[in-house]
N, C-alpha and C. Protein backbone atom coordinates (compact mmCIF):
# COMPACT_ATOMS: atom_id res chain seq x y z
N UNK A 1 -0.92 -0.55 -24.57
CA UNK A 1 0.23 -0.47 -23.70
C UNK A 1 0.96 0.82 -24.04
N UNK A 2 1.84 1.71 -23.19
CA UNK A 2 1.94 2.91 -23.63
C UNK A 2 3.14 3.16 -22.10
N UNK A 3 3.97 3.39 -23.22
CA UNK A 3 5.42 4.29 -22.62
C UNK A 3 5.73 5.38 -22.01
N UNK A 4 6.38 6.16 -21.43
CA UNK A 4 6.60 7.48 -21.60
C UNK A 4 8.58 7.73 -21.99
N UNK A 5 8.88 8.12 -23.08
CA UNK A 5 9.72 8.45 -22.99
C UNK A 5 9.84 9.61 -23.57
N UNK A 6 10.89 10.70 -22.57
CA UNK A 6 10.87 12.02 -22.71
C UNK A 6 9.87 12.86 -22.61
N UNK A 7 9.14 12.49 -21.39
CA UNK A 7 7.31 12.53 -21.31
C UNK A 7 6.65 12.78 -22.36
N UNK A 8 6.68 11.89 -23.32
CA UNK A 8 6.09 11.92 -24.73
C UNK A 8 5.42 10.67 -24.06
N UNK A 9 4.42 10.22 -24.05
CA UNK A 9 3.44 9.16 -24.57
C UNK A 9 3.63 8.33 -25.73
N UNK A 10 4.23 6.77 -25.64
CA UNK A 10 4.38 6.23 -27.00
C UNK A 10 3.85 4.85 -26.67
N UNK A 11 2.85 4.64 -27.71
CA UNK A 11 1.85 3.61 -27.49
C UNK A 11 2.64 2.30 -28.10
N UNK A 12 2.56 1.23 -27.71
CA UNK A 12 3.32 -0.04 -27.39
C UNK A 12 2.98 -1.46 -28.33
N UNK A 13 3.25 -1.98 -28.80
CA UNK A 13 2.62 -3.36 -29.11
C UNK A 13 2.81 -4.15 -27.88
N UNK A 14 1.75 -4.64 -27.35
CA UNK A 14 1.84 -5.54 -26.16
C UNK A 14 2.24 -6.93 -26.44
N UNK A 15 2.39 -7.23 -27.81
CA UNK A 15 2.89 -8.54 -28.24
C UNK A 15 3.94 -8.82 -28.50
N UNK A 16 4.95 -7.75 -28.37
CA UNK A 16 6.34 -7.24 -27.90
C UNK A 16 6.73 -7.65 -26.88
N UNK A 17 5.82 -7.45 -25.67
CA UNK A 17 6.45 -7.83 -24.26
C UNK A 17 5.87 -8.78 -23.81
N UNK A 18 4.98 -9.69 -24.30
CA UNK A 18 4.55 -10.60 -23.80
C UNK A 18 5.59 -12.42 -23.62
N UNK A 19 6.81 -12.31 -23.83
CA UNK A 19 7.21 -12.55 -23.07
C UNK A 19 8.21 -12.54 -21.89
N UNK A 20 7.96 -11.51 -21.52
CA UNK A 20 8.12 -10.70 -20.21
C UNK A 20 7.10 -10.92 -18.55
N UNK A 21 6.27 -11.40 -19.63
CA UNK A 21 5.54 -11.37 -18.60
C UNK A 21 4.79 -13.33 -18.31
N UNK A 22 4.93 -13.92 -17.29
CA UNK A 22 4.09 -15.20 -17.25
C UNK A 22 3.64 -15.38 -16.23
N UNK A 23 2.52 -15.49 -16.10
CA UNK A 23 1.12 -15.03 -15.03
C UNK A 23 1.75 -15.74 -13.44
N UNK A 24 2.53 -17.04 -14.09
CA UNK A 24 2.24 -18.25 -13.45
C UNK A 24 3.59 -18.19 -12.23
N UNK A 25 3.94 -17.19 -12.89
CA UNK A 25 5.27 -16.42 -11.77
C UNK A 25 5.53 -14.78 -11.42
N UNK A 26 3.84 -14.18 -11.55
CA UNK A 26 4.19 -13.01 -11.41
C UNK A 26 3.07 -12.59 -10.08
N UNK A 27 3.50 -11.79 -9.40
CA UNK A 27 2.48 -11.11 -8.77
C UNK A 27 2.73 -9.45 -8.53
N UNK A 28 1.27 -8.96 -8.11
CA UNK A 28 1.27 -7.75 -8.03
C UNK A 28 1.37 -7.70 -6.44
N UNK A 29 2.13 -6.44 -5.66
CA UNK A 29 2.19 -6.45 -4.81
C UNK A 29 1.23 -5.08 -3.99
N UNK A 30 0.72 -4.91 -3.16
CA UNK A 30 -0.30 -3.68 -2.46
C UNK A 30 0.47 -3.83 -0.92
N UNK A 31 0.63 -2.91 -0.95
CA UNK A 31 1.66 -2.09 0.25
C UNK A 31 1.25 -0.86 0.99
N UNK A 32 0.83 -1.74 1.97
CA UNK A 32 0.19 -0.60 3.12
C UNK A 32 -0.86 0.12 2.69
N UNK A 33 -1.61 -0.97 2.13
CA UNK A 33 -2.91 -0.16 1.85
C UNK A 33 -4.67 -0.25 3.16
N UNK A 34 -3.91 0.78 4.53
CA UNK A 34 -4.54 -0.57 5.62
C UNK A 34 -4.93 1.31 6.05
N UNK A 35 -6.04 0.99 7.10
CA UNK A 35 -6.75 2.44 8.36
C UNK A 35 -5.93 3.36 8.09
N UNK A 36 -4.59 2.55 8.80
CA UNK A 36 -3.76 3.56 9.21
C UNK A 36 -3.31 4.88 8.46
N UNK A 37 -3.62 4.83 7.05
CA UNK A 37 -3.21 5.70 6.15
C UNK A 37 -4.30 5.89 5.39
N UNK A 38 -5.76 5.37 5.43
CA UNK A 38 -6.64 5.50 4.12
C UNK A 38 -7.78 6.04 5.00
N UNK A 39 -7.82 5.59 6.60
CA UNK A 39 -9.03 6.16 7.29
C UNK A 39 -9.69 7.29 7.21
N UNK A 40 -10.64 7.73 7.45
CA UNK A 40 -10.76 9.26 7.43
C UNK A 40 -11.14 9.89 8.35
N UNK A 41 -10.93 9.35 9.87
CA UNK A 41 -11.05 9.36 10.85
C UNK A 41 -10.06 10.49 11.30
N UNK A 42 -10.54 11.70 12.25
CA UNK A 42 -9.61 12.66 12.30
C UNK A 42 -8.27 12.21 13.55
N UNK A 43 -8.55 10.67 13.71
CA UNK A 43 -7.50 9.73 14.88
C UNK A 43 -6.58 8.97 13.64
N UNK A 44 -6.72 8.86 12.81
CA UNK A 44 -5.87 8.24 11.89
C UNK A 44 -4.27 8.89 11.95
N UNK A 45 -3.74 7.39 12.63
CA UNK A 45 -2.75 7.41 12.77
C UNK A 45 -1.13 7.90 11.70
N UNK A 46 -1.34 8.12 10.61
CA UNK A 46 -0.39 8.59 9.34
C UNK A 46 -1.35 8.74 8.19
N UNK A 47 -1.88 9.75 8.30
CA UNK A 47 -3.27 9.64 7.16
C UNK A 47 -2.23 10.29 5.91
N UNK A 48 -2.88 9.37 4.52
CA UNK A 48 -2.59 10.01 3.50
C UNK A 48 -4.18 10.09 2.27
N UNK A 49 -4.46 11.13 2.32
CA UNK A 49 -5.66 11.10 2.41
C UNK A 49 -6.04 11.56 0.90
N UNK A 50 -5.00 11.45 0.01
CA UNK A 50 -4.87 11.62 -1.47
C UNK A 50 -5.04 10.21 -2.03
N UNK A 51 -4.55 8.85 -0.87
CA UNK A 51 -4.64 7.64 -1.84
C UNK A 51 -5.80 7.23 -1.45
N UNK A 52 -6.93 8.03 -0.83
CA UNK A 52 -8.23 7.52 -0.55
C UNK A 52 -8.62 7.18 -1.95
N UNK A 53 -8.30 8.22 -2.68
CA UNK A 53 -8.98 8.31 -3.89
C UNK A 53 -8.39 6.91 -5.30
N UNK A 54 -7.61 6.32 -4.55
CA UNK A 54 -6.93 5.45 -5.68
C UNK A 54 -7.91 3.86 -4.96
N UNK A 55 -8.47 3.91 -3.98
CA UNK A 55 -8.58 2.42 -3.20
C UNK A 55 -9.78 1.49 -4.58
N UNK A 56 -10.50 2.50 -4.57
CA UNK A 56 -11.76 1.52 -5.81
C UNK A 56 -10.58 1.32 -6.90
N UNK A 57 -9.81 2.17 -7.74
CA UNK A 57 -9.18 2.09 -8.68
C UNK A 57 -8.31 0.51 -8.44
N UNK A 58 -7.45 0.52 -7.18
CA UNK A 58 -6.73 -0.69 -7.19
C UNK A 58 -7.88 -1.67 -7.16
N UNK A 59 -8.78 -1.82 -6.33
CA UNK A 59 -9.59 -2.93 -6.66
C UNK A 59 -9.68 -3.06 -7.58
N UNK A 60 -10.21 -2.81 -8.41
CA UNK A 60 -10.75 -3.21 -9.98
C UNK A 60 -9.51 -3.65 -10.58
N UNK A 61 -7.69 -3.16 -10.43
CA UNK A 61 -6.98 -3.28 -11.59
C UNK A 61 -6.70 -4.87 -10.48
N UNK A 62 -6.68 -4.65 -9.27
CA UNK A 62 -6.70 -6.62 -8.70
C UNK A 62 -7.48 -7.53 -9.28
N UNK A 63 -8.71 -6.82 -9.70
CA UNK A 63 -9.66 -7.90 -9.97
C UNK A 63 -9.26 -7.96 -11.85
N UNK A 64 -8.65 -7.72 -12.19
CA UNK A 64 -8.35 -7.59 -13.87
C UNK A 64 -7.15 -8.87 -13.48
N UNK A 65 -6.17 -8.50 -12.61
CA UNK A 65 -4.73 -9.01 -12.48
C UNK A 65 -5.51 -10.66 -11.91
N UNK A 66 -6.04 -10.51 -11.11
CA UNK A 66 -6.95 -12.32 -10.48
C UNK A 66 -7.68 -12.94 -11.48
N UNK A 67 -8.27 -11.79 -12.27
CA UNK A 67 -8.96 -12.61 -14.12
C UNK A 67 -7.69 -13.14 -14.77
N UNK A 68 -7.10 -12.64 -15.22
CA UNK A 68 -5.63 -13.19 -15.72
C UNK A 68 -5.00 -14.36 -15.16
N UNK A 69 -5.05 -14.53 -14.03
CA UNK A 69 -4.31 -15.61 -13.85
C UNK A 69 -3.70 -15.00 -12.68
N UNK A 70 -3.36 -13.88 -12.58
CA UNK A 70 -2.35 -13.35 -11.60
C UNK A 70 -2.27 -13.51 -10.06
N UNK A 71 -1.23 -13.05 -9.13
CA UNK A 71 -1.70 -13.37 -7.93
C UNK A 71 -1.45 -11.93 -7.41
N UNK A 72 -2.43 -11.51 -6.05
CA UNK A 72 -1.93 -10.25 -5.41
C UNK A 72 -1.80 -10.45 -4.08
N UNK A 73 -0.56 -9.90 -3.68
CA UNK A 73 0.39 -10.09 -2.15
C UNK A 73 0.15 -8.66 -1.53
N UNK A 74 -0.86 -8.68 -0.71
CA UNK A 74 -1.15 -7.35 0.38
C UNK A 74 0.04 -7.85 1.81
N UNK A 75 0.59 -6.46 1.53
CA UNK A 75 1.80 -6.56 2.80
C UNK A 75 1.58 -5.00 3.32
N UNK A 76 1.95 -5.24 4.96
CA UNK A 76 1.71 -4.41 5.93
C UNK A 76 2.43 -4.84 6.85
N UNK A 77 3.43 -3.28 7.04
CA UNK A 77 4.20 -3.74 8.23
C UNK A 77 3.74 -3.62 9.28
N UNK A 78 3.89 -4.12 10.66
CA UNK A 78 3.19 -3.92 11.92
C UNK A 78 4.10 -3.82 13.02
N UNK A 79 4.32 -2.64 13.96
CA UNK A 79 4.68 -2.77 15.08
C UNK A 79 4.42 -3.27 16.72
N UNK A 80 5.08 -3.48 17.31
CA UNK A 80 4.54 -3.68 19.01
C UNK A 80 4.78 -2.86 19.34
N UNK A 81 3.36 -2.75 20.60
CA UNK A 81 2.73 -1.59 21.11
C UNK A 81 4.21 -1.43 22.45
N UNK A 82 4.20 -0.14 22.31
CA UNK A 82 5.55 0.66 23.89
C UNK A 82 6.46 0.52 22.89
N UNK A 83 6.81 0.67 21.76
CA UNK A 83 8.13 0.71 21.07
C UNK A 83 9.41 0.11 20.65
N UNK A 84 8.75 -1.65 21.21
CA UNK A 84 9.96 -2.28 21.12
C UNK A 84 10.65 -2.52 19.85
N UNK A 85 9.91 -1.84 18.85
CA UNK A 85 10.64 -2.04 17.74
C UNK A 85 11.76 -0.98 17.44
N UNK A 86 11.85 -0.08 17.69
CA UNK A 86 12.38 1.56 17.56
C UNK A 86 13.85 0.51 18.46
N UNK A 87 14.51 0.97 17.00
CA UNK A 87 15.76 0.75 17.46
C UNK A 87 16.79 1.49 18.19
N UNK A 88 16.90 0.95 19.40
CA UNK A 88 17.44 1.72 20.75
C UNK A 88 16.86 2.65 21.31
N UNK A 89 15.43 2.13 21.05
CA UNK A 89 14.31 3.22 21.68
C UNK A 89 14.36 4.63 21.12
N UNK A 90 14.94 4.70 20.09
CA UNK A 90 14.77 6.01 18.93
C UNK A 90 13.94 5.74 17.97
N UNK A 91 12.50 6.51 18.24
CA UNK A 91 11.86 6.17 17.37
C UNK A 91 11.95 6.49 16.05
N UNK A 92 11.42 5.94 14.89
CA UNK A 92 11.47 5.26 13.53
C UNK A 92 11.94 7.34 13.33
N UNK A 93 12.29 7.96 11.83
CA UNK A 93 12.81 8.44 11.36
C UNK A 93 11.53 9.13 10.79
N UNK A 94 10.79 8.81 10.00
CA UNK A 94 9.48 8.99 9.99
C UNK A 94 8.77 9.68 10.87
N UNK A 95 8.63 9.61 12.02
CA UNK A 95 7.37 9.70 13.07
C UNK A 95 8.58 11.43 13.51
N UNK A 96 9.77 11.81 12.80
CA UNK A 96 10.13 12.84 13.32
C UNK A 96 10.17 13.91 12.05
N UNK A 97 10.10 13.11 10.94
CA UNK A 97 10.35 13.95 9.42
C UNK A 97 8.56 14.40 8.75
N UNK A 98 7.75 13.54 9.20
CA UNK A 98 6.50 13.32 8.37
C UNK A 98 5.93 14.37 8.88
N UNK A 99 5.69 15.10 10.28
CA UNK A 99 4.85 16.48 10.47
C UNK A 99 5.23 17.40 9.88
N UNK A 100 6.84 17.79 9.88
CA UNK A 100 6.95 18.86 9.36
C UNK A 100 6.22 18.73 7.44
N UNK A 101 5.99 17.78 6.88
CA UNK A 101 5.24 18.15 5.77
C UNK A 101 3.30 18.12 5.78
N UNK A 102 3.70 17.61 6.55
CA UNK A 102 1.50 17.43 7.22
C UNK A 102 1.21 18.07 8.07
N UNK A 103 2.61 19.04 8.86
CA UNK A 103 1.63 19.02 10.33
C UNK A 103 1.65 18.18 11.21
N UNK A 104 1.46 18.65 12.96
CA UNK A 104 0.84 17.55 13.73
C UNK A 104 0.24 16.19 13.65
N UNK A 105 1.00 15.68 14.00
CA UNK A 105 -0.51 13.94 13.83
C UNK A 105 -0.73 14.02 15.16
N UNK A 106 -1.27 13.99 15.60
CA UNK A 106 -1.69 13.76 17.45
C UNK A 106 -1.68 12.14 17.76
N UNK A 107 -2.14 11.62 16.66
CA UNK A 107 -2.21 9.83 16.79
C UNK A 107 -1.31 9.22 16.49
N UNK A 108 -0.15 9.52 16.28
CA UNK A 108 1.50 9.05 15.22
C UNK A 108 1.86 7.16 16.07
N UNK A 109 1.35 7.62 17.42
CA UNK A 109 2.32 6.44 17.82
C UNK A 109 1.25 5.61 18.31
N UNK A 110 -0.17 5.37 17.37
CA UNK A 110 -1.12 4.28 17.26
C UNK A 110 -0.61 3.65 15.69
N UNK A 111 0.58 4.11 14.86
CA UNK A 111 0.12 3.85 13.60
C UNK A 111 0.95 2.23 13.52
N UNK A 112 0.21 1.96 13.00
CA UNK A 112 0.51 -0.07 12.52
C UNK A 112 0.95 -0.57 13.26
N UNK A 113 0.32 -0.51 14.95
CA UNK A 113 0.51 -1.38 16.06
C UNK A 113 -0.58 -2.80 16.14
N UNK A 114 0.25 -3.30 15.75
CA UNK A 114 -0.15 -4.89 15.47
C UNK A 114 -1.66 -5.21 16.45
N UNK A 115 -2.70 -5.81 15.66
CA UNK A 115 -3.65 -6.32 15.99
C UNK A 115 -4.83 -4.82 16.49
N UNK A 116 -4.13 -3.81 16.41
CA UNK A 116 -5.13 -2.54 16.09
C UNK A 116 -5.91 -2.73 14.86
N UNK A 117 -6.91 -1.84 15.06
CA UNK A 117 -8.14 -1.17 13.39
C UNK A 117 -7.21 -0.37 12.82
N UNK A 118 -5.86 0.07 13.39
CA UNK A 118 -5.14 0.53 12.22
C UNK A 118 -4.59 0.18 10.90
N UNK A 119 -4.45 -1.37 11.50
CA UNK A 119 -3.65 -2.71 10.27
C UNK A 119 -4.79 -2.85 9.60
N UNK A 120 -6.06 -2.70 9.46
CA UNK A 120 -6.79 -3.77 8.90
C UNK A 120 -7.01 -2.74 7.29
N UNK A 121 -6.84 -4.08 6.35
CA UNK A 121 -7.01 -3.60 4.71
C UNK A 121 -7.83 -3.25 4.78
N UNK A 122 -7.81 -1.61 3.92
CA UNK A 122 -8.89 -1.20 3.31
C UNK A 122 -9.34 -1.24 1.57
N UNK A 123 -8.06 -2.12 1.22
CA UNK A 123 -8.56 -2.83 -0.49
C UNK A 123 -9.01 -3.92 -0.04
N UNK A 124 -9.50 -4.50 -1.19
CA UNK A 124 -10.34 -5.74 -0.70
C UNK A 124 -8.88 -6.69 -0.94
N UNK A 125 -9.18 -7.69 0.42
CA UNK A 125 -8.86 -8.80 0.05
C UNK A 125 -9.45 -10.44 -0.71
N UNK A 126 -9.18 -10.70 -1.37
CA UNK A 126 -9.98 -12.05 -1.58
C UNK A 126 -9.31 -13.31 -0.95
N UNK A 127 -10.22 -14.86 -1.55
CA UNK A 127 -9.27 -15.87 -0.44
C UNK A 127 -8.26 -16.43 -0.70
N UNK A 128 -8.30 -15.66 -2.42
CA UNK A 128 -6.88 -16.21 -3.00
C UNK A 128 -5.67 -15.45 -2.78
N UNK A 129 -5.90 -14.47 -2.38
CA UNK A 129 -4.54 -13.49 -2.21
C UNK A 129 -3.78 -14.35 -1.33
N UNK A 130 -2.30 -13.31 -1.01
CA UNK A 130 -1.66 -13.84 -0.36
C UNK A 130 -1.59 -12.41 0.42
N UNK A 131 -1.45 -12.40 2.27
CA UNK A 131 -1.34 -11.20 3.04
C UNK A 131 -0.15 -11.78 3.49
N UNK A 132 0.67 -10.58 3.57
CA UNK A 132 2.21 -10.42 5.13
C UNK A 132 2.30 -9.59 5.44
């Protein structure tokens, strides 16, 4: 187990924090880990195409956290399609701030429209998880 303070690296007794932690009320949570951002499709609707590289990594630390005892909660927000979510028909804050650091998206207003291939997880889910 291992700290950082004062970006120094300081290695931990984990038998210190163990009770901090009880399986039987904890979960890990995965957040928007869905097409819409992991695809590599040049239509991908908000691509972030740096956490491609983390998707095997979270699997494996889920499947460590589901050996334990643990539980993992995949959540994804989803919109309806024509904008009824965009409050007062101004769309989200995002979809006007995010090009100027990426660039163009040409696909912006396919991203996490409910019951699209945009929503669908690209970590694994298992049948024990919990999705919202």
């Amino acid at each position: 187990m291992r700290a950082y303070v004062y970006n120094q690296p300081r290695e931990l007794d984990p038998a210190q924090f163990a009770d901090y932690l009880d399986l039987s009320r904890t979960a890990v949570l995965s957040i928007d880990m869905h097409r819409g951002h992991l695809d590599d499709s040049p239509d991908c609707p908000c691509p972030a195409p740096r956490a491609r590289d983390v998707v095997a990594p979270i699997d494996a630390f889920h499947d460590e956290v589901r050996a334990l005892g643990g539980r993992i909660v995949h959540v994804k927000s989803v919109l309806r399609e024509g904008g009824a979510d965009d409050i007062g028909g101004i769309p989200s804050a995002w979809r006007r701030t995010f090009p100027l650091h990426v660039g163009p998206i040409p696909n912006a207003d396919a991203h996490a429209i409910e019951g699209s291939p945009w929503t669908e997880w690209v970590t694994r889910v298992e049948p024990g998880d919990l999705k919202v």
